[in-house]
Protein backbone atom coordinates (compact mmCIF):
# COMPACT_ATOMS: atom_id res chain seq x y z
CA UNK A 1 -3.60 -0.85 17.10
CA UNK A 2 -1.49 -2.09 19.57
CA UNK A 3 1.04 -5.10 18.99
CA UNK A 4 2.73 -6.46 22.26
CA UNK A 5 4.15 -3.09 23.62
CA UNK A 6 4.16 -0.93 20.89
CA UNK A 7 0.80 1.46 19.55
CA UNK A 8 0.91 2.19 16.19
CA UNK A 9 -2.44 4.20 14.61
CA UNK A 10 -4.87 5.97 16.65
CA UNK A 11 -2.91 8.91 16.97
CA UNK A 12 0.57 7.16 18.56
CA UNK A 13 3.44 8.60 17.55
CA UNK A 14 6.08 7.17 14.56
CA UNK A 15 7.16 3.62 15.29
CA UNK A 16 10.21 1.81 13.42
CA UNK A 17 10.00 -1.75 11.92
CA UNK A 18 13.48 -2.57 11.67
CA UNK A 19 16.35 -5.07 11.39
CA UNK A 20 18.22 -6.34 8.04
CA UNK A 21 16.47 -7.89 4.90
CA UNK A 22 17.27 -11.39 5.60
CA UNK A 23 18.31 -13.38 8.43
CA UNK A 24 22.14 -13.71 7.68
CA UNK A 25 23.43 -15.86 10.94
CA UNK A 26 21.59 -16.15 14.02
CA UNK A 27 24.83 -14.40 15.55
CA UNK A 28 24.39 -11.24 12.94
CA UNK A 29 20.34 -11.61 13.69
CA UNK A 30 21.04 -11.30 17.29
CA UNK A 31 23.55 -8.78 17.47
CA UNK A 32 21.49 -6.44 15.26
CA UNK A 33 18.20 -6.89 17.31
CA UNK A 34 20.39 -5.74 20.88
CA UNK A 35 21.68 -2.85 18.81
CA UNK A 36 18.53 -1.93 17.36
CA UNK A 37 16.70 -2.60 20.67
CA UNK A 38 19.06 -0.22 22.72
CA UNK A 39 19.11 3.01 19.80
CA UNK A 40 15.57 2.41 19.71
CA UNK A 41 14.73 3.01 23.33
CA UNK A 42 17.38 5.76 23.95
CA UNK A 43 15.89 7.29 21.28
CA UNK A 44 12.33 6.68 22.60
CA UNK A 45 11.06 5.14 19.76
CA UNK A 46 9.34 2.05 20.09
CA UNK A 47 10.52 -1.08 17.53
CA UNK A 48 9.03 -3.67 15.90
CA UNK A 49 11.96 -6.28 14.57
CA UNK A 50 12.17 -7.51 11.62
CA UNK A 51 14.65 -10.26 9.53
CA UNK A 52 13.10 -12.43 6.80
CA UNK A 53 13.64 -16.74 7.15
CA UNK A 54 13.36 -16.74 3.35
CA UNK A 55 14.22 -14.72 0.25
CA UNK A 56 11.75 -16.41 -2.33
CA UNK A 57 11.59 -13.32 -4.57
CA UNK A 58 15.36 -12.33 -4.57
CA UNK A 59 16.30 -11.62 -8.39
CA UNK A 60 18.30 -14.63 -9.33
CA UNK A 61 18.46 -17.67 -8.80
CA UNK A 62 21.72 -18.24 -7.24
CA UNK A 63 21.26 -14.94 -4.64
CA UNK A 64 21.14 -15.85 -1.14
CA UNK A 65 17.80 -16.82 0.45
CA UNK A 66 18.26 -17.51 4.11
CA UNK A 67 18.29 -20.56 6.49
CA UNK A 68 14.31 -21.29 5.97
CA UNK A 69 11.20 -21.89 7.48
CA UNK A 70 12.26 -24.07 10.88
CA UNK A 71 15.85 -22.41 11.42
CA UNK A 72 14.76 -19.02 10.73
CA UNK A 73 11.59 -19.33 13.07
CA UNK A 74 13.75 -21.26 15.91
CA UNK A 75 16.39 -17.80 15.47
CA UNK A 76 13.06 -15.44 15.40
CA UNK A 77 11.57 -16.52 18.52
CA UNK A 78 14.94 -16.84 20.25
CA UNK A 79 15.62 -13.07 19.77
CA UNK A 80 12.11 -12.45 20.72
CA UNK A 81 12.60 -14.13 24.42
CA UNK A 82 16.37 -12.57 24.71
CA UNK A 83 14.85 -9.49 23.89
CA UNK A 84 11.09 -8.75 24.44
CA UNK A 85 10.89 -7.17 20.94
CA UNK A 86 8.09 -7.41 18.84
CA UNK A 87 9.10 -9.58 15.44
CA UNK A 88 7.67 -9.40 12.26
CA UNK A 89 8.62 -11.68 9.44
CA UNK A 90 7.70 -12.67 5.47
CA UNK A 91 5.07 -15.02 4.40
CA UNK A 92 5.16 -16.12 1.59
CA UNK A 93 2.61 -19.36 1.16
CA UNK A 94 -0.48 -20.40 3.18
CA UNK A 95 1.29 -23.20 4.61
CA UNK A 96 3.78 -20.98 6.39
CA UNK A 97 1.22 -18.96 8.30
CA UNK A 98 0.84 -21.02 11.06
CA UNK A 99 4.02 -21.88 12.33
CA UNK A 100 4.90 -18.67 11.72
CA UNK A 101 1.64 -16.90 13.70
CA UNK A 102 3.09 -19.52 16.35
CA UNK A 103 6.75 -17.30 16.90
CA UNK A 104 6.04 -13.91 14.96
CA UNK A 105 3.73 -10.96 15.86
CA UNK A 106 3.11 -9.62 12.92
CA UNK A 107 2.82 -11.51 9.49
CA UNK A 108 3.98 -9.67 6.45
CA UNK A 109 2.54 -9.82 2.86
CA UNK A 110 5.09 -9.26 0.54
CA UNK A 111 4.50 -6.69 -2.14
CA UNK A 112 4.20 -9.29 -5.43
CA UNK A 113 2.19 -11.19 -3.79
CA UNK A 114 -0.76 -8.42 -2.25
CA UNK A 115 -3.14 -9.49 -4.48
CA UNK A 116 -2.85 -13.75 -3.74
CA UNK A 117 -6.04 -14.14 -2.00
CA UNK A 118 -5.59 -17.64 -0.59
CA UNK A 119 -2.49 -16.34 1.50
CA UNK A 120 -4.31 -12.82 2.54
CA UNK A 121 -7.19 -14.74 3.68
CA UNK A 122 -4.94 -17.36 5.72
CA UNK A 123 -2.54 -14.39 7.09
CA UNK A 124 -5.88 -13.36 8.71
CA UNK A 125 -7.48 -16.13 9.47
CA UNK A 126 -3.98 -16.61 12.28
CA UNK A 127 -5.33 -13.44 14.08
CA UNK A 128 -1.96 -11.76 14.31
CA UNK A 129 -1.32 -8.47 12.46
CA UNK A 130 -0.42 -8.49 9.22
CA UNK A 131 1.17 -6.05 7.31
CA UNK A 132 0.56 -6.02 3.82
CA UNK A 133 3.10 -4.09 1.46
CA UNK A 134 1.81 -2.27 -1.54
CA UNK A 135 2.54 -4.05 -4.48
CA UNK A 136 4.63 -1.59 -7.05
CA UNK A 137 1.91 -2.60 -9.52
CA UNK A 138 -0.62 -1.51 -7.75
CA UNK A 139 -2.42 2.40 -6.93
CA UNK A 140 -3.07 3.24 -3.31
CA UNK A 141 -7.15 2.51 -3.76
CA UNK A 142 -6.72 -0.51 -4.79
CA UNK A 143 -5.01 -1.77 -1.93
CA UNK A 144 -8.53 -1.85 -0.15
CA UNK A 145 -9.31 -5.24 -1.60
CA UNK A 146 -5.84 -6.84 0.13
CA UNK A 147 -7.29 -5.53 3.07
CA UNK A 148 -10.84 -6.43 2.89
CA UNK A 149 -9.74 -10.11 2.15
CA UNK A 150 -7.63 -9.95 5.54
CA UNK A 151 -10.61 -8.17 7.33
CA UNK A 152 -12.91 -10.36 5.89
CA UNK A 153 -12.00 -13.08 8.39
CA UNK A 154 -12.85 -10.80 11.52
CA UNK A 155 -9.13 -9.80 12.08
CA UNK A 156 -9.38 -5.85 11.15
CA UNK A 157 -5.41 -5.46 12.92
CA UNK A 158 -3.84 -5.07 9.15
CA UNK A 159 -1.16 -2.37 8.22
CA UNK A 160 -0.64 -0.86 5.06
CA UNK A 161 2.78 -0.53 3.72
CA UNK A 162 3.84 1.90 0.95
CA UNK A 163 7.18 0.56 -0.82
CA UNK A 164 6.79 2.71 -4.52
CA UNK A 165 5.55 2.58 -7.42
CA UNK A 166 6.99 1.29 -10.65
CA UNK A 167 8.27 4.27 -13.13
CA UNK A 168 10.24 2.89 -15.69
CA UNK A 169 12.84 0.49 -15.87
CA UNK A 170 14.67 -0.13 -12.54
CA UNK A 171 13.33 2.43 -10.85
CA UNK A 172 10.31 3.65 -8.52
CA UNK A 173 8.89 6.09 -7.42
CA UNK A 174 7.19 6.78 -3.64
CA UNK A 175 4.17 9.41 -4.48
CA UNK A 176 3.26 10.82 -0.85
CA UNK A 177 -0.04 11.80 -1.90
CA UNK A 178 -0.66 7.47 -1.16
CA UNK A 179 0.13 7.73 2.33
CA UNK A 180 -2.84 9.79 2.74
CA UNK A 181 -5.22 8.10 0.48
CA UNK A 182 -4.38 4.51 2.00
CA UNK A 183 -4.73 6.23 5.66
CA UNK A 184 -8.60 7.20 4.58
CA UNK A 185 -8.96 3.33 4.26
CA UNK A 186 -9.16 3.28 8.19
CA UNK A 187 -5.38 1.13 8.90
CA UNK A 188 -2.11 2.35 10.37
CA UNK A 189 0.03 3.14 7.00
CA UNK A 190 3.82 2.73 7.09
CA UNK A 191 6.59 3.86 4.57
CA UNK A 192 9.26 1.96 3.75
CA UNK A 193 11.87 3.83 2.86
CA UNK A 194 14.02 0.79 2.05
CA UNK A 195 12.45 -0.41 -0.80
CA UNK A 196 11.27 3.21 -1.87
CA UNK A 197 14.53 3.64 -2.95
CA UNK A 198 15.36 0.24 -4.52
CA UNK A 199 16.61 -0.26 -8.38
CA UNK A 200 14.82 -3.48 -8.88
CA UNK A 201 16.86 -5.45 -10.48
CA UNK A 202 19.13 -2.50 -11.33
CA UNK A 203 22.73 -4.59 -10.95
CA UNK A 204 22.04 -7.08 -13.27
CA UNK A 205 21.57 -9.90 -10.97
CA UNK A 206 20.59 -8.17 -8.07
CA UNK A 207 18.79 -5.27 -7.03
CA UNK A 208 20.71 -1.37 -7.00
CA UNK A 209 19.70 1.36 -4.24
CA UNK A 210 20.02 4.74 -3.93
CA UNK A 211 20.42 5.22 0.14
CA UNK A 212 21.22 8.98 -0.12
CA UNK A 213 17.06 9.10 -0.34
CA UNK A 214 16.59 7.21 2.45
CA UNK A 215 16.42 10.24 5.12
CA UNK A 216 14.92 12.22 2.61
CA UNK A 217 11.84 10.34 2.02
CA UNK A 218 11.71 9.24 5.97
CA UNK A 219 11.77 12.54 6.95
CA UNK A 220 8.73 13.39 3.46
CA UNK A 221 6.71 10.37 5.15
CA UNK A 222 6.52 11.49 8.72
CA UNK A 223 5.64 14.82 7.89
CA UNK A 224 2.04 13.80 5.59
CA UNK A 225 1.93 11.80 8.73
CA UNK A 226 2.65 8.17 8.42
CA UNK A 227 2.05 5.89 11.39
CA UNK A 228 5.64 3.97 11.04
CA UNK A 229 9.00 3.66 8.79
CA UNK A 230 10.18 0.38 7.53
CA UNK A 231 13.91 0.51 7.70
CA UNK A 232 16.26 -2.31 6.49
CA UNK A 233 19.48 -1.51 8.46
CA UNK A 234 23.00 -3.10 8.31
CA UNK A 235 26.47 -2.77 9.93
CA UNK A 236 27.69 -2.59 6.90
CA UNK A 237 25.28 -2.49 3.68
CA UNK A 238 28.39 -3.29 1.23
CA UNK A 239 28.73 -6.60 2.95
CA UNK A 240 25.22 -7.40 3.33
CA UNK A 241 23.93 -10.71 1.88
CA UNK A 242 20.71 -9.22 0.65
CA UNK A 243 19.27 -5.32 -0.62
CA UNK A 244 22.73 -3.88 0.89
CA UNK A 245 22.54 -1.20 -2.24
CA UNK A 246 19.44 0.54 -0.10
CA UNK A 247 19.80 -0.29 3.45
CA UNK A 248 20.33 2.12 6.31
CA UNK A 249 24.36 1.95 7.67
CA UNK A 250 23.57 1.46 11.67
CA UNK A 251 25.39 3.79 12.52
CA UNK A 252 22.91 6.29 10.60
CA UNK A 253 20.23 5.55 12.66
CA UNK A 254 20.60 7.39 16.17
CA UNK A 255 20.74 10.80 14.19
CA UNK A 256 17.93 9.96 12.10
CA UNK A 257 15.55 8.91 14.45
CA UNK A 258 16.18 11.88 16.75
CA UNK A 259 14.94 14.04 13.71
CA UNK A 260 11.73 11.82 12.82
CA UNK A 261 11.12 12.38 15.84
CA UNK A 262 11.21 16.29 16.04
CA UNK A 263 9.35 16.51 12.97
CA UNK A 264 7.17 13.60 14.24
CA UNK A 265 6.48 15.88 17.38
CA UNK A 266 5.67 18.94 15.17
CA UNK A 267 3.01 17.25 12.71
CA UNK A 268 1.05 15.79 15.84
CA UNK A 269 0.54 18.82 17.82
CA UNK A 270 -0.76 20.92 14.65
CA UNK A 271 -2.97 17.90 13.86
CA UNK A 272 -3.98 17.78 17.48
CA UNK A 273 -7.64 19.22 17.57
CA UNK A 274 -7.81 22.94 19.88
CA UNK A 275 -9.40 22.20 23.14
């Protein structure tokens, strides 16, 4: 599949989806996309961006949401004509996938609502990608019917997105063994790390994190061979208006990436066929 620049499936090697949870200030938005865009390509990965105009799941009621639909889309296409990137953003209501299909690239289902056919159907219906995260309620064959409802419009350019499992209170769980039962389905499959190590709801009012994981499990997905990583990154996740507890610190990232991609390197060529 191949979305503006950037291949991801078919073989291509590791690509990042990127940028912070939510779209804090269109200065923050900006300055993280130019970072992001310049470790990316020393690094020789290639990005999608992403930043989210609205929160509508965050866990209470007075957390911070974002600017909305028309601010957040007028920021998201700006950053996509400063800087050629890719953008990928949260749907989360079939009325918002066409002015978002209008700025984004690729439409993201979020994981509670994977099973809401009515906004599947619509996501695919806009013929951009869409990526579709795993719900935490859900087991990696089921997510066959999210896609099928997306597919079932014509547009077949859906990702799958593993984010964990539920196990227990506040906690989840990323089984591996999904990533290759959700690539037999016949889509790229990503692993978000970010929300693999989320507490849901874990600080009371907000969500907890365990970051320490975060390499761990990057480093777990791109050797059973996943197609991308989903990364929420921050300057500084302590300050960060939304999921700071399991963001990446930027200035992680460089480091990381260079080992992906070494182990990224190593998977391919033993899963390249002999000539």
């Amino acid at each position: 599949m191949r979305i503006d620049d950037v291949d991801i499936g078919d073989g291509a090697p590791f690509c990042l989806i990127a940028g912070p949870c939510v779209i804090e200030s269109e200065e923050h938005a900006f300055n993280l996309a130019r970072r992001l865009a310049t470790i990316t390509r020393e690094q020789g990965v290639p990005l999608i961006f992403k930043a989210s105009y609205d929160k509508a799941n965050r866990t209470s009621l007075s957390s911070f949401r974002g600017p909305g639909l028309r601010e957040g889309l007028r920021i998201l296409g700006e950053i996509k004509r400063a800087t050629g990137l890719p953008v990928l953003t949260d749907v989360h209501e079939p009325a918002h996938v066409a002015p978002v299909a209008e700025v984004c690239d690729v439409l993201q289902i979020p994981a509670f609502l994977s099973r809401q056919t009515d906004l599947l159907v619509e996501a695919g219906r806009s013929g951009r990608a869409v990526n579709i995260k795993k719900g935490q309620f859900l087991y990696p064959w089921d997510i066959r019917h999210a896609a099928e409802k997306v597919a079932s419009t014509g547009n077949r350019q859906v990702i799958l997105t593993e984010r964990g499992v539920s196990f227990g209170y506040h906690n989840l769980v990323v089984d591996m063994r999904s990533l290759v039962i959700m690539r037999e389905l016949g889509f790229p499959v990503v692993l978000d790390v970010t929300h693999g190590v989320q507490l849901p709801g874990g600080a009371g009012t907000a969500s907890s994190g365990q970051p320490q994981f975060i390499e761990p499990l990057a480093r777990a997905g791109i050797a059973v061979g996943a197609d991308g990583i989903f990364l929420e990154v921050h300057e500084q996740p302590e300050c960060a208006l939304s999921d700071g507890p399991n963001a990446l610190r930027l200035d992680l990232l460089p480091g990381l990436l260079a080992r992906l991609r070494q182990i990224d390197a190593l998977v391919r060529a033993w899963m390249k066929p002999p000539a």
